[in-house]
N, C-alpha and C. Protein backbone atom coordinates (compact mmCIF):
# COMPACT_ATOMS: atom_id res chain seq x y z
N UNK A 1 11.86 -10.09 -34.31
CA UNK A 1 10.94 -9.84 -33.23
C UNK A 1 11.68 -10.02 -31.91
N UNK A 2 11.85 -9.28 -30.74
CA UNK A 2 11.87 -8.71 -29.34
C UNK A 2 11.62 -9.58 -28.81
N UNK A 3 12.23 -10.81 -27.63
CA UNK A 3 11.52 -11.77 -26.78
C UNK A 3 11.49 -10.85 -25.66
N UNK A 4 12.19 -9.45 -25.59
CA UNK A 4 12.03 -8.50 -24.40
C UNK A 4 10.72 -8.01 -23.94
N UNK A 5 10.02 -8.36 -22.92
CA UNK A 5 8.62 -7.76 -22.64
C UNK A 5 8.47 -6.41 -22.95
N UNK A 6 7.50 -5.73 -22.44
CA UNK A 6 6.99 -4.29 -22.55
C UNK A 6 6.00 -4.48 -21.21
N UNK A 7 6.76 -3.70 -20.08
CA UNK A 7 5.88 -3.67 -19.32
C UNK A 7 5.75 -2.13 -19.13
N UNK A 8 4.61 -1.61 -18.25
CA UNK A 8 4.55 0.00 -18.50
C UNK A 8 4.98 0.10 -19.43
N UNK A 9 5.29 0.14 -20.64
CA UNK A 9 5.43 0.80 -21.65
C UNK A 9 6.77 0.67 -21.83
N UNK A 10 7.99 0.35 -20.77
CA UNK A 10 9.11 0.10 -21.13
C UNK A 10 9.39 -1.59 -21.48
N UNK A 11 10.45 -1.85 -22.85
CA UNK A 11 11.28 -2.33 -22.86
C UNK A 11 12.39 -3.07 -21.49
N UNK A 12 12.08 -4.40 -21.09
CA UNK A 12 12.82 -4.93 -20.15
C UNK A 12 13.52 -6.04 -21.03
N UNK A 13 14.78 -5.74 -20.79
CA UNK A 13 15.67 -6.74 -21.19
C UNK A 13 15.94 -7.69 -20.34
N UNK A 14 17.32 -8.15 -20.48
CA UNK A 14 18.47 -9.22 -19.04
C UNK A 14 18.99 -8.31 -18.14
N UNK A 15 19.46 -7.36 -18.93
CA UNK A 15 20.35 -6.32 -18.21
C UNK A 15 19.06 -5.72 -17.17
N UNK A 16 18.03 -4.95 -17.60
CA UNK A 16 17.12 -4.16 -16.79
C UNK A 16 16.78 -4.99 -15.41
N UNK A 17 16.34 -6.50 -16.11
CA UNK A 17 16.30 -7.47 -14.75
C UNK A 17 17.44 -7.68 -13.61
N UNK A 18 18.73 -7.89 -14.24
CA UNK A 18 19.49 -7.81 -13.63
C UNK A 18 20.06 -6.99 -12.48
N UNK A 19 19.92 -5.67 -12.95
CA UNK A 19 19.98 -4.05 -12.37
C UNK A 19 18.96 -4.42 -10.55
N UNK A 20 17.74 -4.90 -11.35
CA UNK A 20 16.48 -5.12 -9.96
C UNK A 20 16.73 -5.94 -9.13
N UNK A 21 17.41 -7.35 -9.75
CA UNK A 21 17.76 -8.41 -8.98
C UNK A 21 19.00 -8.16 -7.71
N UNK A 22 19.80 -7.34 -8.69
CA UNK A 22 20.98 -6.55 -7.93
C UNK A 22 20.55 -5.79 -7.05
N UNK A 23 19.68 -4.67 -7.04
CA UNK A 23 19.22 -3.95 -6.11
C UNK A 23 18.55 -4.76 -4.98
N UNK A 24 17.95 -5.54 -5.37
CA UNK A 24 17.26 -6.41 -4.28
C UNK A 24 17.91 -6.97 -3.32
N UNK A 25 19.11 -7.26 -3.93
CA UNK A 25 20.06 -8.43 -3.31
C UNK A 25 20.80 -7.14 -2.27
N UNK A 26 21.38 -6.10 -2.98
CA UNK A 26 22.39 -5.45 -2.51
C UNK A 26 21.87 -4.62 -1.63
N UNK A 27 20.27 -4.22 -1.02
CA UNK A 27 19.51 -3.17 -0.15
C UNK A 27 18.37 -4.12 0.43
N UNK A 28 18.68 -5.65 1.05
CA UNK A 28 17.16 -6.27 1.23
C UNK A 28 16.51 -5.02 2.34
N UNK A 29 17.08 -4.08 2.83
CA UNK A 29 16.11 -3.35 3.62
C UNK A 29 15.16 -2.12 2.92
N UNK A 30 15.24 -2.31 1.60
CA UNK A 30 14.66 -1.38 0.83
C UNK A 30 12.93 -1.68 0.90
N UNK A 31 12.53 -0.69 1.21
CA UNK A 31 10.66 -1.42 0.81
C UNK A 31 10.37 -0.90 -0.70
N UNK A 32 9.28 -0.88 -1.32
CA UNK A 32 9.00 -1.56 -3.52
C UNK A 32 9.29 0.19 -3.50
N UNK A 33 8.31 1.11 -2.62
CA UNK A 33 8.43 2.52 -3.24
C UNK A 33 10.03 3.12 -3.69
N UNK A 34 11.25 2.76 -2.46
CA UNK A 34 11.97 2.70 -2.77
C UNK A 34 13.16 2.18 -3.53
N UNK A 35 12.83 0.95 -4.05
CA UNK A 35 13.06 0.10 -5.19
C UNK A 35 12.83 0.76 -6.18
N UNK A 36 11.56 0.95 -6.47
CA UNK A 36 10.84 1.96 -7.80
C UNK A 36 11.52 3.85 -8.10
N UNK A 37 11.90 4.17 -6.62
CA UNK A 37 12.16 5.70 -7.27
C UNK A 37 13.90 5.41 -7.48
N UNK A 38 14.62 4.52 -7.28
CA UNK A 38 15.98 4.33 -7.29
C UNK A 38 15.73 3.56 -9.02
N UNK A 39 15.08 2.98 -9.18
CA UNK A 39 14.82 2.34 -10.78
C UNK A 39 14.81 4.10 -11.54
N UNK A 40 13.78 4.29 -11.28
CA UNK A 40 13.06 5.66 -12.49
C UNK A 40 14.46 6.47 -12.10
N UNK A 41 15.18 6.79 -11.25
CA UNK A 41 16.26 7.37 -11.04
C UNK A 41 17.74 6.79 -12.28
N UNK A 42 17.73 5.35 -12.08
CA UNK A 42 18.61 5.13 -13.16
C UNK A 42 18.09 5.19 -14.12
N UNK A 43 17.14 4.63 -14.72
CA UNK A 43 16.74 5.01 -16.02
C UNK A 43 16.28 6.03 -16.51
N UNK A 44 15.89 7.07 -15.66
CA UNK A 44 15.93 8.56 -16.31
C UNK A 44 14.79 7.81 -16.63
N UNK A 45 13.52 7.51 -15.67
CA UNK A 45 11.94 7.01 -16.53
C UNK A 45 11.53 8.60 -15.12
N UNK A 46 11.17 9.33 -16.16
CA UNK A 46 10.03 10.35 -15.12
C UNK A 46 9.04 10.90 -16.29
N UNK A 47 8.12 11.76 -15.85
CA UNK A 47 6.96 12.06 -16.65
C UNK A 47 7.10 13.40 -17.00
N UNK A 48 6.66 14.17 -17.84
CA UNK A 48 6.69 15.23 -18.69
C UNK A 48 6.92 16.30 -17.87
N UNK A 49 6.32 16.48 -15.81
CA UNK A 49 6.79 17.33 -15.28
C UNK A 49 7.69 17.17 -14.73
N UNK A 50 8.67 16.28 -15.32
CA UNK A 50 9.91 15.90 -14.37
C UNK A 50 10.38 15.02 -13.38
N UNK A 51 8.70 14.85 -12.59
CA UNK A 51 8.68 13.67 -11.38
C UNK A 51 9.06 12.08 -12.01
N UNK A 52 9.45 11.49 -10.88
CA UNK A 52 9.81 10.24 -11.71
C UNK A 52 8.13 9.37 -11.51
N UNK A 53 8.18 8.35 -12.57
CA UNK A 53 6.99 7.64 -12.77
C UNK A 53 6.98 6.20 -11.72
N UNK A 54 7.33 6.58 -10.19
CA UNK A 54 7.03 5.88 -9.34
C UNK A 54 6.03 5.01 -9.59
N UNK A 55 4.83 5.34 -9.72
CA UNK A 55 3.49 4.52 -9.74
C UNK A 55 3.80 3.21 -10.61
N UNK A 56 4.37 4.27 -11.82
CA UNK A 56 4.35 2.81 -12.88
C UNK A 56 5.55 2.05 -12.64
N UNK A 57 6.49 2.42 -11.83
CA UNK A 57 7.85 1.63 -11.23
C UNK A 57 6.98 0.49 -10.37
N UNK A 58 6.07 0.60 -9.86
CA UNK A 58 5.18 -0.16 -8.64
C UNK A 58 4.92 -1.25 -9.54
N UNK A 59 4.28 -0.90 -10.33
CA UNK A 59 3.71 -1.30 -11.18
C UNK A 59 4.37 -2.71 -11.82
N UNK A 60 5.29 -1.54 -12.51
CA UNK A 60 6.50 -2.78 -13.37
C UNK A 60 7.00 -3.83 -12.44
N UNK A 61 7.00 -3.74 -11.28
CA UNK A 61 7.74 -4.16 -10.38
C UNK A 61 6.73 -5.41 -9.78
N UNK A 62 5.34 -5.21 -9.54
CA UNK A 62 4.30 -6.21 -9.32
C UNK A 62 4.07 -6.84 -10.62
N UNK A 63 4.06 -6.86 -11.69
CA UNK A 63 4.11 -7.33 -12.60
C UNK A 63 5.14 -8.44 -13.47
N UNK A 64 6.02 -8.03 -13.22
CA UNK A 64 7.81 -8.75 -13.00
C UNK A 64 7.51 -10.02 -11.78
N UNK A 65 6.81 -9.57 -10.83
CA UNK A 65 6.78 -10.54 -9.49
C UNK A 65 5.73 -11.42 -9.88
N UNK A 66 4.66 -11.15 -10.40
CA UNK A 66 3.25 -12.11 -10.93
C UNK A 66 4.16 -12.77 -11.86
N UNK A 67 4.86 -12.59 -12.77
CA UNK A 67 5.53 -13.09 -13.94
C UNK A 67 6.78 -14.61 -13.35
N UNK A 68 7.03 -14.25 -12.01
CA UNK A 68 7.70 -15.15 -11.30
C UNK A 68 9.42 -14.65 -11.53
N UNK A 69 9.74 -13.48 -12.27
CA UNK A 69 10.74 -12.88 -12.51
C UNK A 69 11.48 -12.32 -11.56
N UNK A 70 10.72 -12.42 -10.23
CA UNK A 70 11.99 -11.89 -9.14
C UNK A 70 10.34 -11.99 -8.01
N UNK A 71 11.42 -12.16 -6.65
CA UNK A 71 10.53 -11.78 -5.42
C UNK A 71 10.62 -10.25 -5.01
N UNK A 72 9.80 -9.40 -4.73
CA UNK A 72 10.02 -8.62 -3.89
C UNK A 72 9.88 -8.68 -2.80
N UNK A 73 10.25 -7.32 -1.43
CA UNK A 73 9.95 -7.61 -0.55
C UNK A 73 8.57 -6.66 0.12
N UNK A 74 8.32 -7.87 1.01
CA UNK A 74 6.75 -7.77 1.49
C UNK A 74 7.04 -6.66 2.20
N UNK A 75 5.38 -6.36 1.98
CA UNK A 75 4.80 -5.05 2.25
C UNK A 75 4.51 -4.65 3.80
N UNK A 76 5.10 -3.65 3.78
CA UNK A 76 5.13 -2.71 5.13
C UNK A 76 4.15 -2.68 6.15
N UNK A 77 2.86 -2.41 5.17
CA UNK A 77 1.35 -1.91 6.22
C UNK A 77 0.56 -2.61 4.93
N UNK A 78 -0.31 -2.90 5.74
CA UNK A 78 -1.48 -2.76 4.65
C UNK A 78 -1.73 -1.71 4.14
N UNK A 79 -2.89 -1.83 2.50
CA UNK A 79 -3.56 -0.78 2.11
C UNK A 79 -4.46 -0.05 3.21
N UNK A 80 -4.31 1.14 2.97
CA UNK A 80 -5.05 2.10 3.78
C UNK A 80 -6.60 2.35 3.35
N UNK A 81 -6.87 1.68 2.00
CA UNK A 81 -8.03 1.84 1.64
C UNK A 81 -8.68 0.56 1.85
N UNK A 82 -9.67 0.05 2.42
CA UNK A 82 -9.81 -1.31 2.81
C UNK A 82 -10.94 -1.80 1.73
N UNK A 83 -11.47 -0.96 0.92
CA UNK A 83 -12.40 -1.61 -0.27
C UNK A 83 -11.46 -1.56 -1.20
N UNK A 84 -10.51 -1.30 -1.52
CA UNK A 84 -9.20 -1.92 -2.84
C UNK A 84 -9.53 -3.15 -2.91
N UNK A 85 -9.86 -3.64 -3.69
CA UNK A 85 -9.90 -5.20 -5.06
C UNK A 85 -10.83 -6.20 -3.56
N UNK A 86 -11.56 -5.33 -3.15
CA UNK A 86 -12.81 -6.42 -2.36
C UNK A 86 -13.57 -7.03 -3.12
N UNK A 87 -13.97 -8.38 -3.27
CA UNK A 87 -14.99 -9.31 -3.99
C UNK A 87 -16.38 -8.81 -3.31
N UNK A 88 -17.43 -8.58 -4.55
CA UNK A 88 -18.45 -8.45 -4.50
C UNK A 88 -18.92 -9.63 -4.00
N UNK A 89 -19.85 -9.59 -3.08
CA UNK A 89 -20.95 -10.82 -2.34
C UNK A 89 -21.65 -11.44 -3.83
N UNK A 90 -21.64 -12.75 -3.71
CA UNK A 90 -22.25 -13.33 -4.62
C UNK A 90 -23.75 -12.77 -4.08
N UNK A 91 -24.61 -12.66 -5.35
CA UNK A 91 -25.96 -12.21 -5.11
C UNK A 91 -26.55 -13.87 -6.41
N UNK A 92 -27.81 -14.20 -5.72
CA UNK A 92 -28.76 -15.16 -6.39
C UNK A 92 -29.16 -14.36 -7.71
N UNK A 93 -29.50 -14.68 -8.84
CA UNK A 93 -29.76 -14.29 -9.90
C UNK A 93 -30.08 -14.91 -10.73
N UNK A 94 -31.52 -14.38 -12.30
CA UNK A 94 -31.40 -15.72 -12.91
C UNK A 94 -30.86 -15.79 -13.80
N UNK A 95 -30.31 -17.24 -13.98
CA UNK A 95 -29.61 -17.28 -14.91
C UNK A 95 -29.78 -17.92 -16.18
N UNK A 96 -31.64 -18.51 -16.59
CA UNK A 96 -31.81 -18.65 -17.65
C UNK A 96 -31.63 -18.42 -18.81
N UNK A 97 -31.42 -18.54 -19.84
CA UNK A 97 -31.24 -17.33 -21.07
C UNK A 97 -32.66 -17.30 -22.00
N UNK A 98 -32.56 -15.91 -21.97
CA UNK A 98 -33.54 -15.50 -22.83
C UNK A 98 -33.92 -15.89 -24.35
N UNK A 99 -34.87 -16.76 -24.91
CA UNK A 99 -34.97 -17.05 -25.92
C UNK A 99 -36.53 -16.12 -26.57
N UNK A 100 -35.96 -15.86 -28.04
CA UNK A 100 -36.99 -15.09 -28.77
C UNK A 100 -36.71 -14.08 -29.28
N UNK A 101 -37.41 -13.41 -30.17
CA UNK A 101 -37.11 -12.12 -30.56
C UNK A 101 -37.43 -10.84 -29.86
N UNK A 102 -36.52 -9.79 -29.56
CA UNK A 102 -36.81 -8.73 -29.02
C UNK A 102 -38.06 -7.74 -28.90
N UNK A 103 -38.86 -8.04 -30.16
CA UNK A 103 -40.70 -7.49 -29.74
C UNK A 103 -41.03 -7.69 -28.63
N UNK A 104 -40.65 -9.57 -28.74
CA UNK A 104 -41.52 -10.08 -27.69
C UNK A 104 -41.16 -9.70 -26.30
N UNK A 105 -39.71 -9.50 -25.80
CA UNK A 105 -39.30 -9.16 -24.82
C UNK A 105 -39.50 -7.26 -24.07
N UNK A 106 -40.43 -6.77 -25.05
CA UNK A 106 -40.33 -5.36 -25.15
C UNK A 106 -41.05 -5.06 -23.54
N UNK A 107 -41.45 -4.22 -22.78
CA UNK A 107 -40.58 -2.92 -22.55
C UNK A 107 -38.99 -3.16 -21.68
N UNK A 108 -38.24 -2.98 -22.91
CA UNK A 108 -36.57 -3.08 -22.50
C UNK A 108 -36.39 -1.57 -21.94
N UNK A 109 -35.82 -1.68 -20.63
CA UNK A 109 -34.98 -0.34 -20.30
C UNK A 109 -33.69 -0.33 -20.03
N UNK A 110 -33.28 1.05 -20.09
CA UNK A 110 -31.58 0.88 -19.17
C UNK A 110 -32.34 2.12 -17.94
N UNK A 111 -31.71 1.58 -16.68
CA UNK A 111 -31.80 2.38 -16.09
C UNK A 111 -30.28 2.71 -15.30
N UNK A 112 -29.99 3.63 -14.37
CA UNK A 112 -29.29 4.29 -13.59
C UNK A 112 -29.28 3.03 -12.19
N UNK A 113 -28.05 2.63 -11.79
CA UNK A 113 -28.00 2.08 -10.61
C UNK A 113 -27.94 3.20 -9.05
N UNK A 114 -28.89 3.62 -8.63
CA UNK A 114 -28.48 4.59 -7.37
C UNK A 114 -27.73 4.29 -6.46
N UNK A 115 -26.75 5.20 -5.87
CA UNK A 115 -25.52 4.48 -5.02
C UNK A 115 -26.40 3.90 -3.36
N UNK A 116 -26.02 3.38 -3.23
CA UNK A 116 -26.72 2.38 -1.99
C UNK A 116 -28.04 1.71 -2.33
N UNK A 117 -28.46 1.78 -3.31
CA UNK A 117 -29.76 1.51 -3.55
C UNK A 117 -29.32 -0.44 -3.91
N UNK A 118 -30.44 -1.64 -3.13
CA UNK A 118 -30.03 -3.10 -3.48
C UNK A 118 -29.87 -3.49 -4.77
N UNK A 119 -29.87 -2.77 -5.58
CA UNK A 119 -29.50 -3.03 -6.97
C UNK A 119 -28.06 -3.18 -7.06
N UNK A 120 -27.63 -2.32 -6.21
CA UNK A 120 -25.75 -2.09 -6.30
C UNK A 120 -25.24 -3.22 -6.23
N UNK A 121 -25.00 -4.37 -5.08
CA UNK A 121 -24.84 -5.18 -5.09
C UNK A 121 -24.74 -6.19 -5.96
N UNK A 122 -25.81 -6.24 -6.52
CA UNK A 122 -26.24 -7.28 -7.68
C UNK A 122 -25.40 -6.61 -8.82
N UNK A 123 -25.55 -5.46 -9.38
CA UNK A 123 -24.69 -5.03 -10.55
C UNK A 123 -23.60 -4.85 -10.19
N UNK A 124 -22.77 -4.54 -9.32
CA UNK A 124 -21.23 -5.05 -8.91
C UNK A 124 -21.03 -6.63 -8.96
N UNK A 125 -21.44 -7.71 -8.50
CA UNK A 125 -21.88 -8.91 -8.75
C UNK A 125 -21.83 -9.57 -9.88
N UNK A 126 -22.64 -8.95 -10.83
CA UNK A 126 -22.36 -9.26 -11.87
C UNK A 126 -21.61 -8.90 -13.15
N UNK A 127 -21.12 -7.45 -12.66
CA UNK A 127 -19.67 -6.96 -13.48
C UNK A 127 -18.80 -8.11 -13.56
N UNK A 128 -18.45 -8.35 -11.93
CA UNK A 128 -17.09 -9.03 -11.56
C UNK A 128 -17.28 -10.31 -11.96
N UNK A 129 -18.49 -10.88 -11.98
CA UNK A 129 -18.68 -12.47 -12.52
C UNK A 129 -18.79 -12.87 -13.74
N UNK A 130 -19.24 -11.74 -14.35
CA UNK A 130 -19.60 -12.01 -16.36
C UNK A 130 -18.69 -10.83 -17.09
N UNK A 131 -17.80 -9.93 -16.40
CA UNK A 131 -17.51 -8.66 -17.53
C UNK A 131 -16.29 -9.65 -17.60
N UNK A 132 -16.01 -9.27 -18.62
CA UNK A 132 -14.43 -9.87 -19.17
C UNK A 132 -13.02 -9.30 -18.09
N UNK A 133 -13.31 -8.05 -18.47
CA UNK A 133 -12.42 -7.25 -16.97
C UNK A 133 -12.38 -7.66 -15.90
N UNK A 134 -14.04 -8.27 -14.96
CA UNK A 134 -14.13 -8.13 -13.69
C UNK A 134 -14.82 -6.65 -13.25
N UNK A 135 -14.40 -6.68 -12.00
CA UNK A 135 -14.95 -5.29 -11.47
C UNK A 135 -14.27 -5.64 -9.86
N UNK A 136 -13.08 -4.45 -10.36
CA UNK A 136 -12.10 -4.05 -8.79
C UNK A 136 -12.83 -3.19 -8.30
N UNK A 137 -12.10 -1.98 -8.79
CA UNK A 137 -12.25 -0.33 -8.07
C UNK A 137 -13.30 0.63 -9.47
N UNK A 138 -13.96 1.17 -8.46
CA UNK A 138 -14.48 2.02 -9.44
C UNK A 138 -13.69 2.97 -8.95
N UNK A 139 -13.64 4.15 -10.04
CA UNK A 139 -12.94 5.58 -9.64
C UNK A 139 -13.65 6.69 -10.49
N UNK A 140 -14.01 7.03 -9.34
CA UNK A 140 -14.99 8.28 -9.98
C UNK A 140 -16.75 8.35 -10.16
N UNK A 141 -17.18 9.09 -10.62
CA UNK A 141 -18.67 8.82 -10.58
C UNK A 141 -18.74 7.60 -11.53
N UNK A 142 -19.64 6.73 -11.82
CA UNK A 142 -20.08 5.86 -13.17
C UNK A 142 -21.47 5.72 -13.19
N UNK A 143 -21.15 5.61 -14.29
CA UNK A 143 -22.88 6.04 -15.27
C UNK A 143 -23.28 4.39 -14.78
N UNK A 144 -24.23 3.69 -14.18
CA UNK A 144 -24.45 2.18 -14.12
C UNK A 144 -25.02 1.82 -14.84
């Protein structure tokens, strides 16, 4: 068995770390995007149309840094999107638990959360506080 991680999907050894640590050391004026397309560049990591897999270079690269495996260097600008990984407002809720059998609790519905409608709040709220995941970013329409 491999004590080598798997991050994105690649295989990181000593050597792969090494390569990053080196780059780091040898370009501190580099910012991560360019860290990442000079990586996917040596390793020949790009995606089926050829482009290199920048994103997941970002990726590997914040992940390596959470891991305590190297510092990178800090970020340029902020995100341009200013709801990226915002905490939902705690909302009051109850939190008794329901005891009994489901007859008794009958008429059960699911309904649709409407976007702006005060429900939103509360079911973002409680994604991020009880789902195992959390709740960052939604992307895309979602069924609530």
């Amino acid at each position: 068995m491999s004590a080598e991680p798997i991050i994105q999907g690649r295989r990181l050894g000593a050597e792969e770390l090494v390569q990053i640590r080196t780059l780091l050391v040898e370009h501190p004026s580099w910012h991560r995007t360019r860290l990442s397309r000079e990586l996917c560049a040596w390793w020949g990591w790009h995606n089926d149309a050829g482009r290199p897999k920048d994103m997941a270079g970002r990726s590997l690269l914040l992940k390596l840094e959470a891991r305590g495996l190297l510092e990178l260097p800090s970020r340029q600008r902020a995100s341009v999107n200013h709801q990226r990984n915002h905490r939902a407002a705690e909302v009051a809720h109850a939190v008794d638990p329901l005891h009994g059998e489901l007859e008794a609790l009958r008429p059960v519905s699911v309904a649709p959360v409407p976007p702006g409608s005060p429900e939103v709040g509360l079911f973002q709220f409680l994604l991020q506080r009880y789902h195992y995941l959390g709740h960052r970013n939604g992307v895309g329409e979602n069924l609530s």
